[in-house]
Protein backbone atom coordinates (compact mmCIF):
# COMPACT_ATOMS: atom_id res chain seq x y z
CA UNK A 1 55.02 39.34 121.29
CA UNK A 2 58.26 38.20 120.59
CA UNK A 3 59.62 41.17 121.42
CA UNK A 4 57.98 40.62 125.07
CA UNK A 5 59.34 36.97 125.25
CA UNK A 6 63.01 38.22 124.32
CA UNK A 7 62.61 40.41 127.08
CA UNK A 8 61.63 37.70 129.10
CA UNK A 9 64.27 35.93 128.24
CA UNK A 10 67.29 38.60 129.20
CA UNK A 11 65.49 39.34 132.49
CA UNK A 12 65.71 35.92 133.50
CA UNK A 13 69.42 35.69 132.05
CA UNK A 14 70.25 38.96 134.22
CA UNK A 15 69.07 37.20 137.58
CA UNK A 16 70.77 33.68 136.84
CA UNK A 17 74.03 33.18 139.13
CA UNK A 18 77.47 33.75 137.81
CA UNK A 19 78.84 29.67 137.09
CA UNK A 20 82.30 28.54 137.19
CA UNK A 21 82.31 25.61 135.28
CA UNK A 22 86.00 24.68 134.41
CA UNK A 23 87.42 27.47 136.53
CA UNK A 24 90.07 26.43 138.44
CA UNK A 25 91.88 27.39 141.95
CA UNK A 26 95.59 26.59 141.96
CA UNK A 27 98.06 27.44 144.92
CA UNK A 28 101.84 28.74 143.81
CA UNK A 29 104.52 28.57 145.87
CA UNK A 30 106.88 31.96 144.93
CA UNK A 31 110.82 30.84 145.67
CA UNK A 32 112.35 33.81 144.51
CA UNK A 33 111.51 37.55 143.47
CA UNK A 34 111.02 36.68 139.64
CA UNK A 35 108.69 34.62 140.77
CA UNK A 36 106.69 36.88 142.86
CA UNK A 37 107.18 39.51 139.47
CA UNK A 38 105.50 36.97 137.55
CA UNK A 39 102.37 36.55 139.45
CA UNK A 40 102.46 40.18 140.12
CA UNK A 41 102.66 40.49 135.82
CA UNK A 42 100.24 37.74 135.39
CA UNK A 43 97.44 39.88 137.58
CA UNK A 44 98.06 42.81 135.55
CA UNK A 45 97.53 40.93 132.31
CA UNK A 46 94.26 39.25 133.80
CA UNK A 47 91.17 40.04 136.27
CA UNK A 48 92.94 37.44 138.71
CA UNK A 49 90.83 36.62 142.12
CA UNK A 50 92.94 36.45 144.82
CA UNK A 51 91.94 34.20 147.60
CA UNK A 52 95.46 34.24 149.85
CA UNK A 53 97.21 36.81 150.12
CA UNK A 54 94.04 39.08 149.11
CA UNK A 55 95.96 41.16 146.22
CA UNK A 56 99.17 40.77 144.14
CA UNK A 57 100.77 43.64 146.29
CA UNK A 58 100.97 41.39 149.02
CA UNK A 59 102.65 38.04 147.35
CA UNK A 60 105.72 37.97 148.83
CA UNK A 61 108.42 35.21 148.77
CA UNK A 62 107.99 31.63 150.25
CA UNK A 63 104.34 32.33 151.01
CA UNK A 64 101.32 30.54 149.41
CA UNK A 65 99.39 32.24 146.79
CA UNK A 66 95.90 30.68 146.13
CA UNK A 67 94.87 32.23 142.57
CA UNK A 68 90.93 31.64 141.13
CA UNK A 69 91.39 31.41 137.84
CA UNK A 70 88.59 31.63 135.05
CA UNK A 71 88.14 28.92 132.64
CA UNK A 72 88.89 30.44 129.02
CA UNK A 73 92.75 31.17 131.10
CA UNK A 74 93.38 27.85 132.35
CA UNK A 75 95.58 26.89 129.00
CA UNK A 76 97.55 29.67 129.07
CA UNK A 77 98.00 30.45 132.35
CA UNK A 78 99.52 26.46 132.99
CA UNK A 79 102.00 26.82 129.84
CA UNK A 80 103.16 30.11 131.67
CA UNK A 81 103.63 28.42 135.23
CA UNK A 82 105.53 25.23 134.08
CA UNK A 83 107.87 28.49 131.71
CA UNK A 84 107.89 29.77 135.13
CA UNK A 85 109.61 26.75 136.65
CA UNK A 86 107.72 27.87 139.75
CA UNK A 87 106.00 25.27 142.33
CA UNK A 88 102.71 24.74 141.70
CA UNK A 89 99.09 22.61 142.60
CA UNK A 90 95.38 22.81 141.43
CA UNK A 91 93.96 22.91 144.98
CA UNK A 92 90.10 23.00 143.21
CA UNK A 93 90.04 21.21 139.43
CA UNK A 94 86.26 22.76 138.73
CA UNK A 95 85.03 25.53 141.14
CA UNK A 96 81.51 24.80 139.84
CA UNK A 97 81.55 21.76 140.85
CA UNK A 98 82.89 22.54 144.59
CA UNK A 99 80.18 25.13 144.71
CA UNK A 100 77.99 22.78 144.49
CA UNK A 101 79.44 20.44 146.90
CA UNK A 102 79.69 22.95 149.31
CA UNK A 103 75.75 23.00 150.01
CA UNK A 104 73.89 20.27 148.35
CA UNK A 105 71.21 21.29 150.17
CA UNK A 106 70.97 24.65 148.64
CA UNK A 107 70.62 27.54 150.63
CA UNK A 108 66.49 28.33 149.50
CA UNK A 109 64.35 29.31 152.09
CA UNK A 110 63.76 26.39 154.48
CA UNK A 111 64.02 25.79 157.85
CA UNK A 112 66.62 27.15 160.06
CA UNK A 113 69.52 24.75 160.54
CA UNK A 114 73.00 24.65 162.70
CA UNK A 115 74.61 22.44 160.03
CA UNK A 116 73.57 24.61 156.83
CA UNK A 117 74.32 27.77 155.52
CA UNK A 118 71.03 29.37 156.05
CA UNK A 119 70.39 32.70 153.67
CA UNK A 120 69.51 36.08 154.92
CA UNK A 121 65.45 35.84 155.04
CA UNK A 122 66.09 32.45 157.36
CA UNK A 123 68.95 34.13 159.59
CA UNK A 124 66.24 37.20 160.02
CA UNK A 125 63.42 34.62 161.05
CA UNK A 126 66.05 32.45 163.36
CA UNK A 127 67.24 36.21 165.18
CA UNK A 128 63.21 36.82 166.03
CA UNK A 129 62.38 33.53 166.88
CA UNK A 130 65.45 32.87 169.71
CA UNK A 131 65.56 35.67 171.12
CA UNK A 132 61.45 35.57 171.69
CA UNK A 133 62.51 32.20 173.05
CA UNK A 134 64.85 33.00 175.29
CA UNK A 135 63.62 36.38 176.71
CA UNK A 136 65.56 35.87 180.12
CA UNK A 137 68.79 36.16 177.75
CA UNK A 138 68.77 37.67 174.92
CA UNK A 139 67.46 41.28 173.57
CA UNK A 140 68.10 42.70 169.89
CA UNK A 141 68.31 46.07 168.41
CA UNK A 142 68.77 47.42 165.39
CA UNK A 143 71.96 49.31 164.94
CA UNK A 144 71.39 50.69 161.52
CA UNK A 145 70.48 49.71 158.07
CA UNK A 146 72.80 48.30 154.60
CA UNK A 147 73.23 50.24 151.54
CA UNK A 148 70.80 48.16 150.23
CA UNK A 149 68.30 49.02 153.43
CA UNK A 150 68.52 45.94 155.78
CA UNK A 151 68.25 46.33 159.21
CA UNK A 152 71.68 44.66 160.99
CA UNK A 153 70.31 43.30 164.02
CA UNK A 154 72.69 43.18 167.44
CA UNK A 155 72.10 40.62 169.66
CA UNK A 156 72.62 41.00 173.00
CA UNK A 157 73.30 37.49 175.30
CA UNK A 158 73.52 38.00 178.76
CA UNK A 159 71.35 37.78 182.39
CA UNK A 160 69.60 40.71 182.99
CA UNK A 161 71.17 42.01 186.55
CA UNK A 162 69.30 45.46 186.24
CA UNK A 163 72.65 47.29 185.88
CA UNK A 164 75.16 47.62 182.79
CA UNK A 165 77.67 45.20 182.67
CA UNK A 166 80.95 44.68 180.66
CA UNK A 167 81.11 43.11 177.07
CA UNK A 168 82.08 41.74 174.18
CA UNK A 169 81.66 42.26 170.82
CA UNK A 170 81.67 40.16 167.97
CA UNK A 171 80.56 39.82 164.83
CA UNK A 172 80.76 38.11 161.90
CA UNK A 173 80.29 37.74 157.80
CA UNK A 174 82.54 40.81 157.30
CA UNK A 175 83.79 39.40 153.89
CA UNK A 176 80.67 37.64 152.26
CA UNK A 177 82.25 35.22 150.52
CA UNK A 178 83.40 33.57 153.94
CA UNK A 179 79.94 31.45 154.69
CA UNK A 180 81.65 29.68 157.59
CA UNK A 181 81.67 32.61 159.69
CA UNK A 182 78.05 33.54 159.86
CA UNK A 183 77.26 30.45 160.48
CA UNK A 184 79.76 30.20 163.90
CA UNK A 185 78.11 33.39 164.80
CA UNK A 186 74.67 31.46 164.75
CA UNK A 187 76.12 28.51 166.11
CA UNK A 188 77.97 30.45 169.30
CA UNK A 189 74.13 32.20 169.86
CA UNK A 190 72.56 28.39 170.41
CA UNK A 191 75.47 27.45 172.55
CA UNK A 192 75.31 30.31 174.89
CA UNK A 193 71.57 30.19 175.62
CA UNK A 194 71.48 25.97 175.25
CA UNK A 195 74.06 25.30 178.10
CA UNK A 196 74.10 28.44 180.23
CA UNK A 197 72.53 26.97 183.86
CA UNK A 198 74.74 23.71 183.15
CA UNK A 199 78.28 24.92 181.59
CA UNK A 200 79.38 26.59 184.88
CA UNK A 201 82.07 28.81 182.52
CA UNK A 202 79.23 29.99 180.33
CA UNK A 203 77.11 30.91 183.27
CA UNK A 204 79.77 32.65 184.86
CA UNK A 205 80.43 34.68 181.62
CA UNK A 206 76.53 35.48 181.09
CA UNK A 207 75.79 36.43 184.27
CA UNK A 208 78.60 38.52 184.58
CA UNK A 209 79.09 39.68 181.36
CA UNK A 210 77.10 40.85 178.12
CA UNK A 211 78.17 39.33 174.94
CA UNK A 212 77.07 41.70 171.45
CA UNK A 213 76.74 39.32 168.27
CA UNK A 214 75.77 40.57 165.30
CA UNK A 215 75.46 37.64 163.03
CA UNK A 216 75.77 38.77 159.65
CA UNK A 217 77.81 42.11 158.95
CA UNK A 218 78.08 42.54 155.33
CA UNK A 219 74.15 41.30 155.01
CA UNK A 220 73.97 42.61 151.31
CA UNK A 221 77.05 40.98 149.73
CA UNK A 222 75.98 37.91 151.85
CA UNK A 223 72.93 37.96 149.52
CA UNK A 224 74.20 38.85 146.49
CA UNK A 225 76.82 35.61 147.29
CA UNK A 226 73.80 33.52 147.77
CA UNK A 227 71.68 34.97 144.68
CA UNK A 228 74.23 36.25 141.98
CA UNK A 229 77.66 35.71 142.43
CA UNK A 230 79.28 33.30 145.33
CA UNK A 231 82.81 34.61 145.30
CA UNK A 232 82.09 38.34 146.07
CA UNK A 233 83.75 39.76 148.74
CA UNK A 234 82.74 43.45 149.43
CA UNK A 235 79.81 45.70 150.11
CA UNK A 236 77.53 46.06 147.45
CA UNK A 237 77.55 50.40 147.60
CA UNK A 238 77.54 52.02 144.45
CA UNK A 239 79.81 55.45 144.06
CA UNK A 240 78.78 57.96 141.63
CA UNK A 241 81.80 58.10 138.61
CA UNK A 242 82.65 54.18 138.97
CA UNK A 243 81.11 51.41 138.06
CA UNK A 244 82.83 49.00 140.02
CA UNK A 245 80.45 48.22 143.17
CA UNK A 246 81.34 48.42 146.84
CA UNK A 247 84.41 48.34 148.96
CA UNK A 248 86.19 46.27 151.48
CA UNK A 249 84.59 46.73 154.73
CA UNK A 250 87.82 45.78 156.66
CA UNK A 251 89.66 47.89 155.03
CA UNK A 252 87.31 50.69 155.64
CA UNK A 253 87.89 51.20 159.25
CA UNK A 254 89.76 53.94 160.83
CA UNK A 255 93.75 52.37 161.34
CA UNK A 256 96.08 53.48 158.58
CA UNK A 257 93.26 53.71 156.22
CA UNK A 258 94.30 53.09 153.40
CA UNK A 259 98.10 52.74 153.26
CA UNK A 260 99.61 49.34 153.70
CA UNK A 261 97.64 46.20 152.02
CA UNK A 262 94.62 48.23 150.76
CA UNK A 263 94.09 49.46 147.47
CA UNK A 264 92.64 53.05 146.14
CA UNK A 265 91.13 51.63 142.97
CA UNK A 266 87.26 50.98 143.27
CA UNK A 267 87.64 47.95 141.12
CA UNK A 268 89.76 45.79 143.51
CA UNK A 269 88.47 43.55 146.10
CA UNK A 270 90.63 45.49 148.85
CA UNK A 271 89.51 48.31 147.81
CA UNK A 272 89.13 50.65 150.97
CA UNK A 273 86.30 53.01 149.98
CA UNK A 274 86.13 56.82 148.93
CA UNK A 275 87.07 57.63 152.85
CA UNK A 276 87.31 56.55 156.43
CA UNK A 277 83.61 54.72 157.38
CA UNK A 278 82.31 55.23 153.69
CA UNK A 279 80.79 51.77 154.00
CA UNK A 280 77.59 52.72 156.13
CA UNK A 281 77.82 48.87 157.64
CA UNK A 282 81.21 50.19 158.84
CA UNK A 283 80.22 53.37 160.65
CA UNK A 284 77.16 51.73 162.13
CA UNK A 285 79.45 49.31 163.67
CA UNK A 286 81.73 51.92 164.36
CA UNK A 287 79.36 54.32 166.36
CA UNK A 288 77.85 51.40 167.99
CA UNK A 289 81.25 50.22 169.71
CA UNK A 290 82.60 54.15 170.08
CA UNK A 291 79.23 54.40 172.08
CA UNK A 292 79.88 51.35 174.57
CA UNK A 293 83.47 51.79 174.50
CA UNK A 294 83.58 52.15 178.03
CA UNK A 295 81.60 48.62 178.70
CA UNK A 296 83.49 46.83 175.57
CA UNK A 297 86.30 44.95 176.82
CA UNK A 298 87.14 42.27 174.00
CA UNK A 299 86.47 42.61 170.34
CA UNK A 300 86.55 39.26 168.47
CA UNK A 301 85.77 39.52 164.60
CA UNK A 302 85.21 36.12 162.74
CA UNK A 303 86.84 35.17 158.88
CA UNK A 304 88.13 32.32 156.82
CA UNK A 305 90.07 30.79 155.73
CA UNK A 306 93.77 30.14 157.03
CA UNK A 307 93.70 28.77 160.44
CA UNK A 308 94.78 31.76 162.32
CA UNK A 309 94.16 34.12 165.46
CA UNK A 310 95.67 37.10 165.32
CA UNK A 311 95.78 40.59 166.99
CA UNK A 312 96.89 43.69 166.27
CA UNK A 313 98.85 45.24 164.16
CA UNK A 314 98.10 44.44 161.33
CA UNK A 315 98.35 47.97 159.71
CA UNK A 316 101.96 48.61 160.93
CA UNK A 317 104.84 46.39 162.00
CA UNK A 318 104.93 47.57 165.05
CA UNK A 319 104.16 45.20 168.22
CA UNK A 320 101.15 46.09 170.67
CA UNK A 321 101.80 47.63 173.78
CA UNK A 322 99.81 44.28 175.11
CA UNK A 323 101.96 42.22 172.53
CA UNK A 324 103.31 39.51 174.86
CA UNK A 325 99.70 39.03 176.66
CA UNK A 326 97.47 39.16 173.51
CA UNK A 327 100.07 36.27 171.90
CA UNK A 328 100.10 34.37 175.60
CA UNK A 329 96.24 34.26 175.36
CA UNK A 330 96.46 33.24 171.52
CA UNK A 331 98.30 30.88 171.86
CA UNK A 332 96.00 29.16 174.96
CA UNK A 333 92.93 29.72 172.72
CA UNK A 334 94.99 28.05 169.54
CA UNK A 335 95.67 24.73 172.17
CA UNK A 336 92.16 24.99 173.16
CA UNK A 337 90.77 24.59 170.10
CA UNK A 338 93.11 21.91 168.80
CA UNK A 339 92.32 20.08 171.89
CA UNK A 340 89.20 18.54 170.19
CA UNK A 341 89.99 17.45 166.69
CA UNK A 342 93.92 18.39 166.30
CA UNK A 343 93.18 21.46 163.94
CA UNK A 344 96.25 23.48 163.99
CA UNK A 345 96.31 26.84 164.76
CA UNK A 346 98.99 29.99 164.26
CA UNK A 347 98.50 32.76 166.77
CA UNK A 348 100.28 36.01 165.95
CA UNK A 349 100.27 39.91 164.70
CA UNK A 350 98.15 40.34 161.62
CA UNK A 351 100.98 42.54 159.44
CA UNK A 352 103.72 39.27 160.07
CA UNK A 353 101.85 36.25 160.36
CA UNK A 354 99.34 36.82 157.15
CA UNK A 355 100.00 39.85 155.40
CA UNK A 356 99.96 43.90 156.37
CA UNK A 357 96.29 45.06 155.58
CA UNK A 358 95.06 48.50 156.64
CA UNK A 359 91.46 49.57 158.00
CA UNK A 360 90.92 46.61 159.63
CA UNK A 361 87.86 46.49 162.18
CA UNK A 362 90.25 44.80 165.06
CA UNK A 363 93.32 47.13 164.79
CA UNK A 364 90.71 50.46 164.86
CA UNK A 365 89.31 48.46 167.83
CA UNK A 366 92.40 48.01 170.35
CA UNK A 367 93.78 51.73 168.98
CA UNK A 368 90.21 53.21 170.35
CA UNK A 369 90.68 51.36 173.87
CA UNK A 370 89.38 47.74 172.92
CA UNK A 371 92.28 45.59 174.54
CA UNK A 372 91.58 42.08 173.51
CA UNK A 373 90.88 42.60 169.74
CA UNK A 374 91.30 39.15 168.04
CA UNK A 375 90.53 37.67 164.57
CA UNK A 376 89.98 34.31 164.09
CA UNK A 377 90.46 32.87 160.00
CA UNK A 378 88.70 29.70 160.73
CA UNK A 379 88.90 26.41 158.72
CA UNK A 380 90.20 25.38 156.41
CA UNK A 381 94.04 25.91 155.24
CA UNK A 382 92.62 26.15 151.59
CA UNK A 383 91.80 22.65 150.42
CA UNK A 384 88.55 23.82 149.92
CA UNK A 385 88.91 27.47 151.17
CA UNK A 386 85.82 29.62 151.04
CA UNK A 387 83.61 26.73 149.86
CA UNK A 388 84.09 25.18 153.31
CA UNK A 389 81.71 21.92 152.67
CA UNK A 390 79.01 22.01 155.46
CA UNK A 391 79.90 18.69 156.86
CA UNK A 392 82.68 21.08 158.42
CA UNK A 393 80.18 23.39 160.12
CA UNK A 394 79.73 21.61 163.01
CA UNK A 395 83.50 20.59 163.86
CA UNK A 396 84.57 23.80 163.04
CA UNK A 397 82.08 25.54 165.56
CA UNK A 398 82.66 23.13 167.69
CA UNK A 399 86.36 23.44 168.41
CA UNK A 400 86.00 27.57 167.66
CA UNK A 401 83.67 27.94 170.61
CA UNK A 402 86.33 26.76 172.70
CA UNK A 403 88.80 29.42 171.57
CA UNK A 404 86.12 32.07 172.38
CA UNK A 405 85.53 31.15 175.85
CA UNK A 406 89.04 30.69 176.92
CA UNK A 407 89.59 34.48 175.23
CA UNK A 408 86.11 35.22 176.89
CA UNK A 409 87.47 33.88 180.57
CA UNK A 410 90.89 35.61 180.51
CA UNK A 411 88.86 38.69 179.99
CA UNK A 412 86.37 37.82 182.83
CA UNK A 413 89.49 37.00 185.03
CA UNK A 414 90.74 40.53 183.89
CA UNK A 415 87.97 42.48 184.18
């Protein structure tokens, strides 16, 4: 019997969620190469999340680094940053606590809601229950399944004219740590269908346009963020001879895979998988939009945090052919959005205005035809980071949606 309760006991202990009480988030401010070797040395010595730049290979100088760093390091790890002499804050004192600021709702099953962060199960329900209600606009398919066998559902927004009509794609919850974009993906959904007949822009787009969402890309480390562990980041696939689980899905895509700001080692969070479209969320994505590629004329992929929209490249250095119109348009989504609550935006290439990372979904989309490939890193600039409160939801998807459809009516005006 005791035996049975013990039991009991660990299989309870095995499904409680990772805590961070006393963990702590500081952001460093490198001012010279030693300092950049030190935080470079201090990741070796250390399982170090990185939350800006995504790895130690990409600290570089005069560039915030925001560090998450466990509990039983804090000590050690201040006594080496004042030896340092480098800048330094704590931009999170207890990441335990923020967590729990971040929904004090909690995220259990419960109604759907634009102003939560709503788990898998109630995303599902909300995808069958709008577009049954909205029938005229909206049709979903299934464009595959997750390692862990959940159907990613596509939704397709648009008036039905009878004849195929040109599109864009995007999607969201690539990286499932980043809760706020999911949740503009849901939000841009209710906004499409709730003011097309009275937005005259949005009825222009729909009935000339289709738009593909797919709300939730990276469904299974979604989950497991929810369930287990809130500050994972990649797939959840498991690879036989490793026990490290999953890879970065955008760093899994077909642009340079693999080379500049990805890593090889299955461990790491950019890792970029055993080969090109390992990640089966990838390559249903990928043969999805290689399919339409002839009807897909924008690509718009949704992250956090940072504040930016950038385009391609962000594999290479090299400027797009389109360089000077993709930053014109950036730029005129950036003032667009900052028009309603003065959030401050920097438009620019990926590889110079963040950090070079290679594989990523929008760089594989403009090299296979896609010309208006844009990522947006949505709120905030990392006061709170990936534990965006969600008292932010609805500002942030507010002032977003207006940065889609000015992208989304230079591409109708372009057409």
């Amino acid at each position: 019997m005791k035996a049975l309760i013990f039991l009991g006991l660990v299989a309870v202990a095995l499904c409680e969620p990772i805590r961070y009480d006393g963990d702590k988030v500081f952001r460093l401010l490198p001012k010279t190469n030693e300092h950049v070797v030190f935080i470079q040395e201090l990741a070796n010595s250390m399982n170090i999340d990185f939350w800006s730049p995504d790895s130690a290979g990409l600290v570089v100088v005069n560039s915030d680094v925001d560090i998450h760093i466990p509990a039983s390091h804090n000590d050690m790890v201040l006594v080496q940053l004042q030896q340092s002499g480098m800048q330094y804050e704590v931009l999170i004192e207890d990441l335990q606590s923020a967590v729990y600021g971040q929904m004090k709702s909690g995220i259990q099953p419960r109604a759907h809601d634009y102003t939560k962060y709503n788990n898998w199960a109630t995303i599902e329900g909300w995808i069958t229950s709008i577009t049954s209600a909205n029938s005229a606009l909206i049709s979903k398919m299934v464009i595959g399944n997750t390692y862990e066998g959940r159907a990613m559902h596509l939704l397709k927004i648009g008036k039905n004219t009878g004849s195929t009509k040109p599109a864009i794609f995007m999607d969201c919850g690539i990286h499932a740590r980043e809760w706020i974009s999911p949740a503009f993906c849901q939000w841009f959904v209710k906004e499409a269908v709730s003011t097309y007949g009275t937005d005259t822009q949005m009825t222009n787009l729909l009935n000339t346009m289709d738009v593909f969402v797919l709300p939730v890309f990276n469904i299974d480390g979604y989950e497991h963020t929810v369930k287990s562990d809130r500050m994972w980041r990649k797939t959840r696939s498991r690879k036989t001879g490793s026990s490290c689980i999953g890879a970065d899905p955008n760093r899994n895509f077909d642009a340079g895979w693999c080379t500049l700001g990805a890593s090889s080692n299955p461990c790491s969070d950019t890792y970029c998988g055993a080969s090109v479209e390992s990640e089966i969320e990838v390559k249903n994505v990928a043969n999805f939009i290689r399919n339409n590629k002839s009807i897909i004329k924008a690509y718009l992929t949704v992250h956090s945090y940072s504040q930016l929209l950038l385009f391609p490249y962000s594999y290479k250095y090299d400027l797009a052919k389109d360089h000077a119109e993709l930053m014109s348009v950036a730029q005129g989504a950036s003032e667009a959005l900052r028009s309603l609550y003065g959030t401050r935006y920097t438009s620019g290439p990926g590889a110079t205005t963040i950090y070079p990372a290679a594989g990523g979904s929008d760089d594989w989309a403009y090299d296979l035809g896609v010309k208006y490939s844009y990522t947006f890193e949505l709120r905030d600039t990392g006061r709170y980071g990936f534990l965006l409160p969600e008292s932010q939801i609805k500002p942030t998807c507010e002032e977003t949606m207006l940065a889609v459809k000015y992208i989304a009516a230079h591409v109708l005006k372009n057409l």
